[in-house]
C-alpha atoms as a PDB file:
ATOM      1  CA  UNK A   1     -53.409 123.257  34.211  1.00  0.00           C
ATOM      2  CA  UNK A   2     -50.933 125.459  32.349  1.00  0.00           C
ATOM      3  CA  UNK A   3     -47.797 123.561  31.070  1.00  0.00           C
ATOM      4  CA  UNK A   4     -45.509 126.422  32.672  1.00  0.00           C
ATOM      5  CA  UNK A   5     -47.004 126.177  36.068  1.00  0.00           C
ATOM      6  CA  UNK A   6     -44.256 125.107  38.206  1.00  0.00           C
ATOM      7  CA  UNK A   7     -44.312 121.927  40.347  1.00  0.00           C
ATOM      8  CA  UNK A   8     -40.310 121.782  41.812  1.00  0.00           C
ATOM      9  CA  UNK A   9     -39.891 124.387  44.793  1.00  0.00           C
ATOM     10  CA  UNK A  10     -36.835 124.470  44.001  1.00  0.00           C
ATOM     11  CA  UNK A  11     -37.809 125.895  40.562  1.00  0.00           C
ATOM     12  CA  UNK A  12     -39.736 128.479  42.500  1.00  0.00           C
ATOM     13  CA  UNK A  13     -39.901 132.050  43.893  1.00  0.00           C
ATOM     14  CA  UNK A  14     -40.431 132.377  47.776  1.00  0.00           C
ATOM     15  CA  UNK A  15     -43.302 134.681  46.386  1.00  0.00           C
ATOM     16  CA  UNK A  16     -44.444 131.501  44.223  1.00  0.00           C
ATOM     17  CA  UNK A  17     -44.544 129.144  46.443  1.00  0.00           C
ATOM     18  CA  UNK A  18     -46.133 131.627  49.056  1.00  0.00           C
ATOM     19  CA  UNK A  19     -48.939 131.916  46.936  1.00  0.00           C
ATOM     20  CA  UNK A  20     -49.490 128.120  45.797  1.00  0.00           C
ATOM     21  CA  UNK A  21     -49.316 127.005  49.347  1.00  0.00           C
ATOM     22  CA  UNK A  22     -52.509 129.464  50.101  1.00  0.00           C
ATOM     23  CA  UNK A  23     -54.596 125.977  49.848  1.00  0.00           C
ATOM     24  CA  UNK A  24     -53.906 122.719  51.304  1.00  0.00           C
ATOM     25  CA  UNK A  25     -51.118 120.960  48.761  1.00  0.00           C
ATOM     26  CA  UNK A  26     -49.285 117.885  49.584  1.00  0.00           C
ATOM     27  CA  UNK A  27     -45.498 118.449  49.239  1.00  0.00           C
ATOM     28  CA  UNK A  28     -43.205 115.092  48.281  1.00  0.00           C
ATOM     29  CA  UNK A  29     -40.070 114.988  49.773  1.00  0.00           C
ATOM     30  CA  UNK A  30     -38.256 113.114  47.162  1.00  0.00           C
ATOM     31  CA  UNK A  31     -35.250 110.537  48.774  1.00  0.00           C
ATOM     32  CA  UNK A  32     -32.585 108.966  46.272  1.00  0.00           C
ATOM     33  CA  UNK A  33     -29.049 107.621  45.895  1.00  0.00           C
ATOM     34  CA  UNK A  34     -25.554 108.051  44.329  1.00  0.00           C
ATOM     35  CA  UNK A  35     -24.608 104.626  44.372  1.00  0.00           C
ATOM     36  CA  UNK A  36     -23.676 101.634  41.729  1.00  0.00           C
ATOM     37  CA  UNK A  37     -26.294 100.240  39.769  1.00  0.00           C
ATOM     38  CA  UNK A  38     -24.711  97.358  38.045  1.00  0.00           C
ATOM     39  CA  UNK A  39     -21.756  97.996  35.218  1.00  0.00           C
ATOM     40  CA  UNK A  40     -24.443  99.046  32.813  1.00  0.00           C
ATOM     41  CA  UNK A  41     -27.089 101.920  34.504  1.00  0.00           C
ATOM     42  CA  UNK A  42     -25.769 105.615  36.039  1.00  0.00           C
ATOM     43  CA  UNK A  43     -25.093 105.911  39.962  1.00  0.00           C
ATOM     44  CA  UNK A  44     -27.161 108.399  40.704  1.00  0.00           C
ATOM     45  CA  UNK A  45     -30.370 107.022  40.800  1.00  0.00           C
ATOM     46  CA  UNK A  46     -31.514 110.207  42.617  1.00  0.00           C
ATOM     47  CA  UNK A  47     -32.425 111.549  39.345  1.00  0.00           C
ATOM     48  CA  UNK A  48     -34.770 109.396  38.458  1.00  0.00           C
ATOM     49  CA  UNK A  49     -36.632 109.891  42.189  1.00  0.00           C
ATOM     50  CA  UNK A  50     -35.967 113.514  40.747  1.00  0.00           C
ATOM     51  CA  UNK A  51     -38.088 113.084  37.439  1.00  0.00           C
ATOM     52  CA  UNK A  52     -41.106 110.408  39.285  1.00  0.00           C
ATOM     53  CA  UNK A  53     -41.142 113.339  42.144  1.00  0.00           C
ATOM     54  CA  UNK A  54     -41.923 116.495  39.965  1.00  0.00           C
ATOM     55  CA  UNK A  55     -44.155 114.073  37.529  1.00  0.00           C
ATOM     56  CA  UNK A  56     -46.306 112.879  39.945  1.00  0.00           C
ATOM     57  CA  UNK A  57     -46.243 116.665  41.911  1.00  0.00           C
ATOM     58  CA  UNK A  58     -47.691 117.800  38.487  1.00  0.00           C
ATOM     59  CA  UNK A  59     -50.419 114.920  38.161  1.00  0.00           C
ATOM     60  CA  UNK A  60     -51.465 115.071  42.155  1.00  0.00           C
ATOM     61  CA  UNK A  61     -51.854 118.799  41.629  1.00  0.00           C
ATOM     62  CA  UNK A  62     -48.961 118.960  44.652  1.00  0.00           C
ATOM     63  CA  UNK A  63     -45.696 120.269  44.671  1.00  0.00           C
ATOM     64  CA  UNK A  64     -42.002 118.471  45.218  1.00  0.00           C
ATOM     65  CA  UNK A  65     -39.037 119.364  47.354  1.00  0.00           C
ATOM     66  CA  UNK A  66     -35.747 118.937  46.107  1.00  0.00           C
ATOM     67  CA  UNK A  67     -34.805 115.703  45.913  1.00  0.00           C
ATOM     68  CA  UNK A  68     -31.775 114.470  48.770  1.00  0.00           C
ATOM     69  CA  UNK A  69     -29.352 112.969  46.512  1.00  0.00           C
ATOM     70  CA  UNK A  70     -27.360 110.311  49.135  1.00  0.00           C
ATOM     71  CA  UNK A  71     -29.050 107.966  51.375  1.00  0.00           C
ATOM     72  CA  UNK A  72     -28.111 104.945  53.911  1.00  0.00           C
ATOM     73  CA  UNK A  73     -26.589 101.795  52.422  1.00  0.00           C
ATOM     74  CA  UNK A  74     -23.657 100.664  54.357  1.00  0.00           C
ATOM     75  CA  UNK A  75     -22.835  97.885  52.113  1.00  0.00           C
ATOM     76  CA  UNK A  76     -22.312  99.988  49.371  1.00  0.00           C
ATOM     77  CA  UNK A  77     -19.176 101.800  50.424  1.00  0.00           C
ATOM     78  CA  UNK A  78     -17.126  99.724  49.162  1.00  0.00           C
ATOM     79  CA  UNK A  79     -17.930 100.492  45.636  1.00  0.00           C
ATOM     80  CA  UNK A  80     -15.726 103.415  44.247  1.00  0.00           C
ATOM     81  CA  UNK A  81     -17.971 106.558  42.884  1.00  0.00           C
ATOM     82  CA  UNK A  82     -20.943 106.312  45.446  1.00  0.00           C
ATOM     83  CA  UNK A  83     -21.685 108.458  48.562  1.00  0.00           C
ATOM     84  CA  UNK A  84     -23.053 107.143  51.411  1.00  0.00           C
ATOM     85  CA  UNK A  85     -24.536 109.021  54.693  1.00  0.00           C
ATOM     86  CA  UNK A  86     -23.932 107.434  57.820  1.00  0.00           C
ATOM     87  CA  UNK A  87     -27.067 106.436  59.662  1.00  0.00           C
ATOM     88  CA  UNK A  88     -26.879 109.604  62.355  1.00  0.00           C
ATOM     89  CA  UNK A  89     -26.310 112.072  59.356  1.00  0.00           C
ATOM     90  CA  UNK A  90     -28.979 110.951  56.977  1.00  0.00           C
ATOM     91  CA  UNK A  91     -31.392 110.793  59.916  1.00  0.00           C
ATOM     92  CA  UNK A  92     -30.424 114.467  61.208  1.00  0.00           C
ATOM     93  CA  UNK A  93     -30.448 115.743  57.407  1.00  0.00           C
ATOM     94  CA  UNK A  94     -34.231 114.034  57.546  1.00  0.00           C
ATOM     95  CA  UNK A  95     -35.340 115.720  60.022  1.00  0.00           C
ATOM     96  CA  UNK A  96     -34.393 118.794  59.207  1.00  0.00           C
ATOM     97  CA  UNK A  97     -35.635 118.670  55.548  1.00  0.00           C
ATOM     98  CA  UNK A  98     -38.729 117.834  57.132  1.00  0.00           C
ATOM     99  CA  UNK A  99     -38.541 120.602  59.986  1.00  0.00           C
ATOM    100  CA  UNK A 100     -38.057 123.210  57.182  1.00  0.00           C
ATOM    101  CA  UNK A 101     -41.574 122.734  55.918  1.00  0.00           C
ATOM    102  CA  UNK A 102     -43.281 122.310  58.946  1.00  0.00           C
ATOM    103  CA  UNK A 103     -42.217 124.809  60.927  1.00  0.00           C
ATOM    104  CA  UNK A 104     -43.653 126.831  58.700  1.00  0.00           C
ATOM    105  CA  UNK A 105     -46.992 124.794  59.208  1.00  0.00           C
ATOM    106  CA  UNK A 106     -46.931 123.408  56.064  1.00  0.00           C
ATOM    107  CA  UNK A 107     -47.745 119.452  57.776  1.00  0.00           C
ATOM    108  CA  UNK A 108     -49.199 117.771  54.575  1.00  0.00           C
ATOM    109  CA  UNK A 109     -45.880 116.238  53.521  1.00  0.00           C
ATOM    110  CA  UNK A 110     -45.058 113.024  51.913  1.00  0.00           C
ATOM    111  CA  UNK A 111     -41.588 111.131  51.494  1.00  0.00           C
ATOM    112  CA  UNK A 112     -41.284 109.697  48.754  1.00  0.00           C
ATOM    113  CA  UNK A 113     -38.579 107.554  48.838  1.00  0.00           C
ATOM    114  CA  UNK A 114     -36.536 105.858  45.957  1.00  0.00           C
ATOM    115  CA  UNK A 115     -33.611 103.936  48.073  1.00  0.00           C
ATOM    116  CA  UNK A 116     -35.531 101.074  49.932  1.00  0.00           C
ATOM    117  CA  UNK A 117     -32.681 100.716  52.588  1.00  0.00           C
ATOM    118  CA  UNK A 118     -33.273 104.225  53.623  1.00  0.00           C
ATOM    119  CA  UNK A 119     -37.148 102.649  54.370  1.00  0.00           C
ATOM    120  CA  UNK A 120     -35.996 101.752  58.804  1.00  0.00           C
ATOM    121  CA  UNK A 121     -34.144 105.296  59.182  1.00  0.00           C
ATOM    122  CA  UNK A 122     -37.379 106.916  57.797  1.00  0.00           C
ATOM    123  CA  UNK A 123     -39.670 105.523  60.173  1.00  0.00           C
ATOM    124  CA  UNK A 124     -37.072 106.531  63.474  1.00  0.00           C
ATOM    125  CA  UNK A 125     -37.092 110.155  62.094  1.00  0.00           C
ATOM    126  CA  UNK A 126     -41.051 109.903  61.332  1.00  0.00           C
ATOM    127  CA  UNK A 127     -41.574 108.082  65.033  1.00  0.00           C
ATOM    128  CA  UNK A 128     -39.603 110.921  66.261  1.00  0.00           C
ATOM    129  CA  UNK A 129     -41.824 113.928  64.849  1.00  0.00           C
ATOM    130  CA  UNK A 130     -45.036 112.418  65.276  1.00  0.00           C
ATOM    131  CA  UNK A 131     -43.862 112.181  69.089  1.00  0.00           C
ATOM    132  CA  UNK A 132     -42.239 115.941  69.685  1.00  0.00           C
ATOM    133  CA  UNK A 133     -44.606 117.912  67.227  1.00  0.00           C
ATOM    134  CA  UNK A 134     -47.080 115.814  66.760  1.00  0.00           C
ATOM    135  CA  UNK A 135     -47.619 115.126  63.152  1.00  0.00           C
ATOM    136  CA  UNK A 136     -47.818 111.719  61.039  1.00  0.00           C
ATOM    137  CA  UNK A 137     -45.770 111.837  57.716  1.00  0.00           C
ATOM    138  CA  UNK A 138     -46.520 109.146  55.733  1.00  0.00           C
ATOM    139  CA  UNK A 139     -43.532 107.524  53.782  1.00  0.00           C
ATOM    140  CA  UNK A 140     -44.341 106.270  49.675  1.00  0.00           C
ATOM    141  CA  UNK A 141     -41.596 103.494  48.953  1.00  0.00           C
ATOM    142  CA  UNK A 142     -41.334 103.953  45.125  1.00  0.00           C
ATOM    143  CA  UNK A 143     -39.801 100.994  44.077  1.00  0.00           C
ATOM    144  CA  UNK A 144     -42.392  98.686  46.071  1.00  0.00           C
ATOM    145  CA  UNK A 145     -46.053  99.480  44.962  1.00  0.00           C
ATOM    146  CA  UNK A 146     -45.406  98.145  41.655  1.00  0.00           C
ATOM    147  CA  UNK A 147     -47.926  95.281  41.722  1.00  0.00           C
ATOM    148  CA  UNK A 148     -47.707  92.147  40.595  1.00  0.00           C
ATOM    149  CA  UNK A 149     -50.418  92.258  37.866  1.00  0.00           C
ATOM    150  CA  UNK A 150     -47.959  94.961  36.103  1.00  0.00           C
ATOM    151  CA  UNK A 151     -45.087  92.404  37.233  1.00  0.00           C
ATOM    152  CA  UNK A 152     -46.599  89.737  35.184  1.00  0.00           C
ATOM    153  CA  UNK A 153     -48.069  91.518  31.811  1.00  0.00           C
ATOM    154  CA  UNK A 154     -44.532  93.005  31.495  1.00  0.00           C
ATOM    155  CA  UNK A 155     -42.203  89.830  32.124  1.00  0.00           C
ATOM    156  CA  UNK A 156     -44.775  86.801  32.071  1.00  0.00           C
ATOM    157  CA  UNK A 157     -43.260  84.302  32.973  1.00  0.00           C
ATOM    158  CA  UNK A 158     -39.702  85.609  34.033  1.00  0.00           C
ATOM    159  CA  UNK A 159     -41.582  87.953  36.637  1.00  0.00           C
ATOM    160  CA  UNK A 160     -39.857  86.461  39.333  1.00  0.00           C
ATOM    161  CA  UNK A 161     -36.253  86.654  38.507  1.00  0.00           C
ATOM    162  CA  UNK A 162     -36.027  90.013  36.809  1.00  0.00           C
ATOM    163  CA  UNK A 163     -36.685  91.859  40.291  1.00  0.00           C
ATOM    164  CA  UNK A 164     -33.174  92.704  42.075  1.00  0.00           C
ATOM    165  CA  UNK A 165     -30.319  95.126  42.464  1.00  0.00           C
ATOM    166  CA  UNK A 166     -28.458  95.861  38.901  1.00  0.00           C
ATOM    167  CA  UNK A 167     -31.672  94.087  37.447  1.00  0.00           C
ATOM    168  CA  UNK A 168     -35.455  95.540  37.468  1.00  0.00           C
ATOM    169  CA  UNK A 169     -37.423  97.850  37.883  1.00  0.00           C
ATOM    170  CA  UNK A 170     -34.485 100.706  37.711  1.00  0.00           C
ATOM    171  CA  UNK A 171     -32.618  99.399  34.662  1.00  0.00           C
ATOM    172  CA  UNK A 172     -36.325  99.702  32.289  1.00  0.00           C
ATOM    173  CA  UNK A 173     -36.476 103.194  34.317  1.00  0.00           C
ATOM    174  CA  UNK A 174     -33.254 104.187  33.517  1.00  0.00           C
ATOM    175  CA  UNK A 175     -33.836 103.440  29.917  1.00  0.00           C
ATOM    176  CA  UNK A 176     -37.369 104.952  29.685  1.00  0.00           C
ATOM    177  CA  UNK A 177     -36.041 108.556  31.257  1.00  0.00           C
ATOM    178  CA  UNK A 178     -32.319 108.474  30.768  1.00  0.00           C
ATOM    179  CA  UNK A 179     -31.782 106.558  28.125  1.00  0.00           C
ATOM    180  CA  UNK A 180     -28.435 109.250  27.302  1.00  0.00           C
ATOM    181  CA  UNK A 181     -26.609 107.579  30.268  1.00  0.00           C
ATOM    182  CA  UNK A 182     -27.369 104.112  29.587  1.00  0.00           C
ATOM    183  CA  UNK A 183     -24.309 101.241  29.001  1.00  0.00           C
ATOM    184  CA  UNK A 184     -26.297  98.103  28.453  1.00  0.00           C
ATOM    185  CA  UNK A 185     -23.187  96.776  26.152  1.00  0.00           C
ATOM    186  CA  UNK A 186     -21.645  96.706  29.763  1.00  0.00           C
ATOM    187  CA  UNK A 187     -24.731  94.858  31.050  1.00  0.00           C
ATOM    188  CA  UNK A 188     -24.102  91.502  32.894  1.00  0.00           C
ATOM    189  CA  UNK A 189     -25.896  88.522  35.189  1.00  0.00           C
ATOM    190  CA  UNK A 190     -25.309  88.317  38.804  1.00  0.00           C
ATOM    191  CA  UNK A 191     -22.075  86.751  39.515  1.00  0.00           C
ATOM    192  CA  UNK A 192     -21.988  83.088  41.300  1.00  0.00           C
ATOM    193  CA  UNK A 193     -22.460  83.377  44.557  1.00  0.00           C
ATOM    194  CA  UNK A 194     -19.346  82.824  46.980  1.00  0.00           C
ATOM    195  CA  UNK A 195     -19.368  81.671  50.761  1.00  0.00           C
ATOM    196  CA  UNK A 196     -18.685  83.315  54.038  1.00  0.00           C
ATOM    197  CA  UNK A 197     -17.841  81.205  57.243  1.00  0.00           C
ATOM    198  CA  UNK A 198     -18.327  78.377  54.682  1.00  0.00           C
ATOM    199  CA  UNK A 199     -21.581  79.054  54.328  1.00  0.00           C
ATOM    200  CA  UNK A 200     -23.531  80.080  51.030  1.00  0.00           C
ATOM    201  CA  UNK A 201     -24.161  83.649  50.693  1.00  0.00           C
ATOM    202  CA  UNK A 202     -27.795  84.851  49.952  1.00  0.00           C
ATOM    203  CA  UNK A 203     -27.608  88.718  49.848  1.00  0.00           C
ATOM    204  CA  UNK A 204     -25.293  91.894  51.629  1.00  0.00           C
ATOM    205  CA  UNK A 205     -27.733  90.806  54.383  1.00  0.00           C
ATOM    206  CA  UNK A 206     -26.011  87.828  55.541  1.00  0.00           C
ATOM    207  CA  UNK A 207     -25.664  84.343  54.381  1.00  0.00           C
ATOM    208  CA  UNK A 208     -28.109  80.360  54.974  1.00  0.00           C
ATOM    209  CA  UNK A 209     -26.891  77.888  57.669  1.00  0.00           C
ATOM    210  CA  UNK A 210     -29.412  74.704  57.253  1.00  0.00           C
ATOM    211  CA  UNK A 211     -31.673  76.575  54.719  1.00  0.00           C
ATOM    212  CA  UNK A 212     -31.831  79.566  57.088  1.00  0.00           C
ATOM    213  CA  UNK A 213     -30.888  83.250  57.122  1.00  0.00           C
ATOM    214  CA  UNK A 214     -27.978  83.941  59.161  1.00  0.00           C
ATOM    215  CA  UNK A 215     -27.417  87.972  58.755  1.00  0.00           C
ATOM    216  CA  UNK A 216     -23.635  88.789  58.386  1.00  0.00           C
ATOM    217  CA  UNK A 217     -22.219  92.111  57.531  1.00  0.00           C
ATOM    218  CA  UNK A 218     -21.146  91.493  53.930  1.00  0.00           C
ATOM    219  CA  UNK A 219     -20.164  94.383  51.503  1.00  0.00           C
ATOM    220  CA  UNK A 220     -21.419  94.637  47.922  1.00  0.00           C
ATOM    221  CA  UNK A 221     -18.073  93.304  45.885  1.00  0.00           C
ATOM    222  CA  UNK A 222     -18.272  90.140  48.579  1.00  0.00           C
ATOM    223  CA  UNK A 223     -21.331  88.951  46.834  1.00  0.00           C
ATOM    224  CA  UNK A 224     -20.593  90.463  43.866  1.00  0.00           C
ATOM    225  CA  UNK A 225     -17.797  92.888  42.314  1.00  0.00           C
ATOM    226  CA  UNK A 226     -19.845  93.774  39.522  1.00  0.00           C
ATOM    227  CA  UNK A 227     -22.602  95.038  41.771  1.00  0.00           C
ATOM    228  CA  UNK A 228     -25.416  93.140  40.206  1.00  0.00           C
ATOM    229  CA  UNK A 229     -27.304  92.004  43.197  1.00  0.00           C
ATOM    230  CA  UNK A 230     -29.811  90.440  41.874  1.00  0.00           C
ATOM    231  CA  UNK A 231     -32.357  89.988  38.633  1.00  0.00           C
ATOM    232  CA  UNK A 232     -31.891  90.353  35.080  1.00  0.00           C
ATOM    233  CA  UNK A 233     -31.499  93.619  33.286  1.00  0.00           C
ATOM    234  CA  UNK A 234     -31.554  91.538  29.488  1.00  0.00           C
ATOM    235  CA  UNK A 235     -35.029  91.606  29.583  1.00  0.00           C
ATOM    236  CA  UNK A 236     -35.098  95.670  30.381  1.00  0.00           C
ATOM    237  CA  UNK A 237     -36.736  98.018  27.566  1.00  0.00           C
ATOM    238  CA  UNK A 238     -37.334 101.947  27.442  1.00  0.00           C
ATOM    239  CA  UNK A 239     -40.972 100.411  26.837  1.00  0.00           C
ATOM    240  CA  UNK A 240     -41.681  98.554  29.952  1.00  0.00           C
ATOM    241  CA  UNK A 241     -39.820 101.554  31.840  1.00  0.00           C
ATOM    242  CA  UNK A 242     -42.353 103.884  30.670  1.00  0.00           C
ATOM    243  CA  UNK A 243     -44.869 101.524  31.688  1.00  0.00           C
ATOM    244  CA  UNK A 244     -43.293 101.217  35.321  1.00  0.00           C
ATOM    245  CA  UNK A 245     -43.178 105.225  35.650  1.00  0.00           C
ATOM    246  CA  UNK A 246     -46.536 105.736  34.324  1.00  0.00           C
ATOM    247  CA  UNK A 247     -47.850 103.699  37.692  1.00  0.00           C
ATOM    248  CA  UNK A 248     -45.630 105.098  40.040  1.00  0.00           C
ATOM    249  CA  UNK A 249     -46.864 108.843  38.996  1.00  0.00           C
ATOM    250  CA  UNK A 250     -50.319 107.566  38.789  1.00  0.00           C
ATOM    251  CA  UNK A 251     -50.299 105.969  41.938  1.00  0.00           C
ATOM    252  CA  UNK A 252     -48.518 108.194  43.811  1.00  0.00           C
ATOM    253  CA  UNK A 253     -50.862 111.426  42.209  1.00  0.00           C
ATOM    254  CA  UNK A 254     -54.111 109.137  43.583  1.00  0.00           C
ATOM    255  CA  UNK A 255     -52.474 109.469  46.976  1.00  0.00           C
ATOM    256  CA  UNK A 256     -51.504 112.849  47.268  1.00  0.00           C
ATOM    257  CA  UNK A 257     -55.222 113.767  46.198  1.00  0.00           C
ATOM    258  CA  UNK A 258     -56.530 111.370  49.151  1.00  0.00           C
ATOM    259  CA  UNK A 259     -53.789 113.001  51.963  1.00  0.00           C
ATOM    260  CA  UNK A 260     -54.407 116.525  50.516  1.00  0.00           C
ATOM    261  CA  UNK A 261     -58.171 115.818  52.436  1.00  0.00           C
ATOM    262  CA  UNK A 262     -56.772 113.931  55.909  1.00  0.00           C
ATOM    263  CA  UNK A 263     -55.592 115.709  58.932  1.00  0.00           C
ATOM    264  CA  UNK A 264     -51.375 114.715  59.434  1.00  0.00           C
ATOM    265  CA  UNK A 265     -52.242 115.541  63.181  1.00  0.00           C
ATOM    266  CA  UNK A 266     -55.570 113.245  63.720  1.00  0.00           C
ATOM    267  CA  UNK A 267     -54.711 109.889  60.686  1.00  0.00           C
ATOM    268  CA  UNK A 268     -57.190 107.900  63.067  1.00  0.00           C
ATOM    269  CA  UNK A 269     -59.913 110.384  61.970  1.00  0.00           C
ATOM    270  CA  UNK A 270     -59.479 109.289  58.305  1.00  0.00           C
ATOM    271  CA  UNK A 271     -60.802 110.776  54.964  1.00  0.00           C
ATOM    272  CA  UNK A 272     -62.847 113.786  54.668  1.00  0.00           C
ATOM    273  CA  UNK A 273     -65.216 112.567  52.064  1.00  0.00           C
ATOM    274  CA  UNK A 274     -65.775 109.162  54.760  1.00  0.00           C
END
């Protein structure tokens, strides 16, 4: 595979991508953010989605869309800098991304999304098309199918604190492939956590009454002004961010090359090589 083959559409000729598309390739549709990331990492997050998406194109012998830059996060609009879509627009813009390729029959297409609260309006706009045209998109949540095995021989013991918002995995990302934009001398721990109806907050998703989730419609600098939601980001290196990337473009290059071979209008039928 040449080094200057291109693997970003939007890097591409119509006459390019005319020609790579004369075979079955499974396009990503990268998803990402502009929103805070603690005091210490960039907002737009996007790029990173941006970078995994055209990596793992390369790898899974695939090509990527470009990358949607704002997603769905209510709770974050209160945090000066970001840019939020509200739930109608993002799922119209969706759609629409998505109705570009395939009404051009080009059905093998997988979202790969890197803003886990965009993960309910996804499956409404994939519901949606698999109803009216017909097709099942699969949706690759980027941030989840780190597993724990990689959890633990990165953070031992500590495994289970470092995951959150302002904390890991995106703060190790950020340092492996942005490492110019980085402000860990800004870097802080999640704030103490306040009350709300005199009860003890737990996340932006609500707050515990007895022990038990009660959801209220809290904004990010309610918890916390900072924006740290949760983790650590101390324990962050460029080292264990390379490691983190290295499985999401592996992973996500093993699943392309298993879609590439399934029919998007029969899943029930499976794998080709079954």
């Amino acid at each position: 595979m040449s080094d200057t083959m291109k693997f970003a559409i939007g890097d591409m000729t119509h006459v390019e991508f005319a020609q790579r598309m004369q075979r079955p390739r499974v396009i990503l549709i990268p998803l990402g953010s502009q929103e805070e990331q603690g005091p210490h990492a960039p907002m737009g997050d996007y790029r990173l989605t941006e970078k995994l998406g055209e990596m793992s194109a390369r790898e899974g012998d695939g090509l990527a869309a470009p990358t949607l830059p704002f997603g769905f996060a209510e709770f974050f609009r209160s945090m000066a800098g970001g840019m939020q879509l509200r739930a109608n627009t993002f799922c119209a813009v969706l759609e629409d991304m998505l109705g570009a390729y395939l009404d051009h029959g080009h059905e093998q297409l997988l979202i790969f999304n890197g803003h886990t609260t965009n993960a309910g309006l996804i499956d409404q706009v994939c519901r949606k098309i698999r109803r009216e045209r017909g097709v099942s998109i699969a949706s690759l949540n980027i941030w989840k199918i780190i597993p724990d095995t990689l959890w633990t021989s990165l953070y031992g013991e500590a495994a289970g604190s470092v995951r959150g918002h302002g904390g890991e995995p995106l703060t190790s990302a950020c340092m492996h492939l942005l490492p110019h934009l980085m402000r860990p001398d800004l870097g802080r721990a999640p704030a103490q956590r306040g009350t709300a109806y005199g009860l003890p907050m737990a996340s932006v998703s609500g707050v515990r009454f007895e022990g038990q989730p009660l959801q209220l419609p809290l904004d990010c600098h309610e918890v916390d002004p900072s924006g740290v939601l949760g983790g650590r980001s101390d324990l962050a290196s460029a080292e264990k961010g390379e490691a983190i990337c290295d499985h999401i473009v592996s992973h996500t290059a093993r699943l392309m090359r298993h879609l590439v071979q399934c029919d998007p209008r029969n899943m029930l039928a499976g794998h080709e090589s079954d």
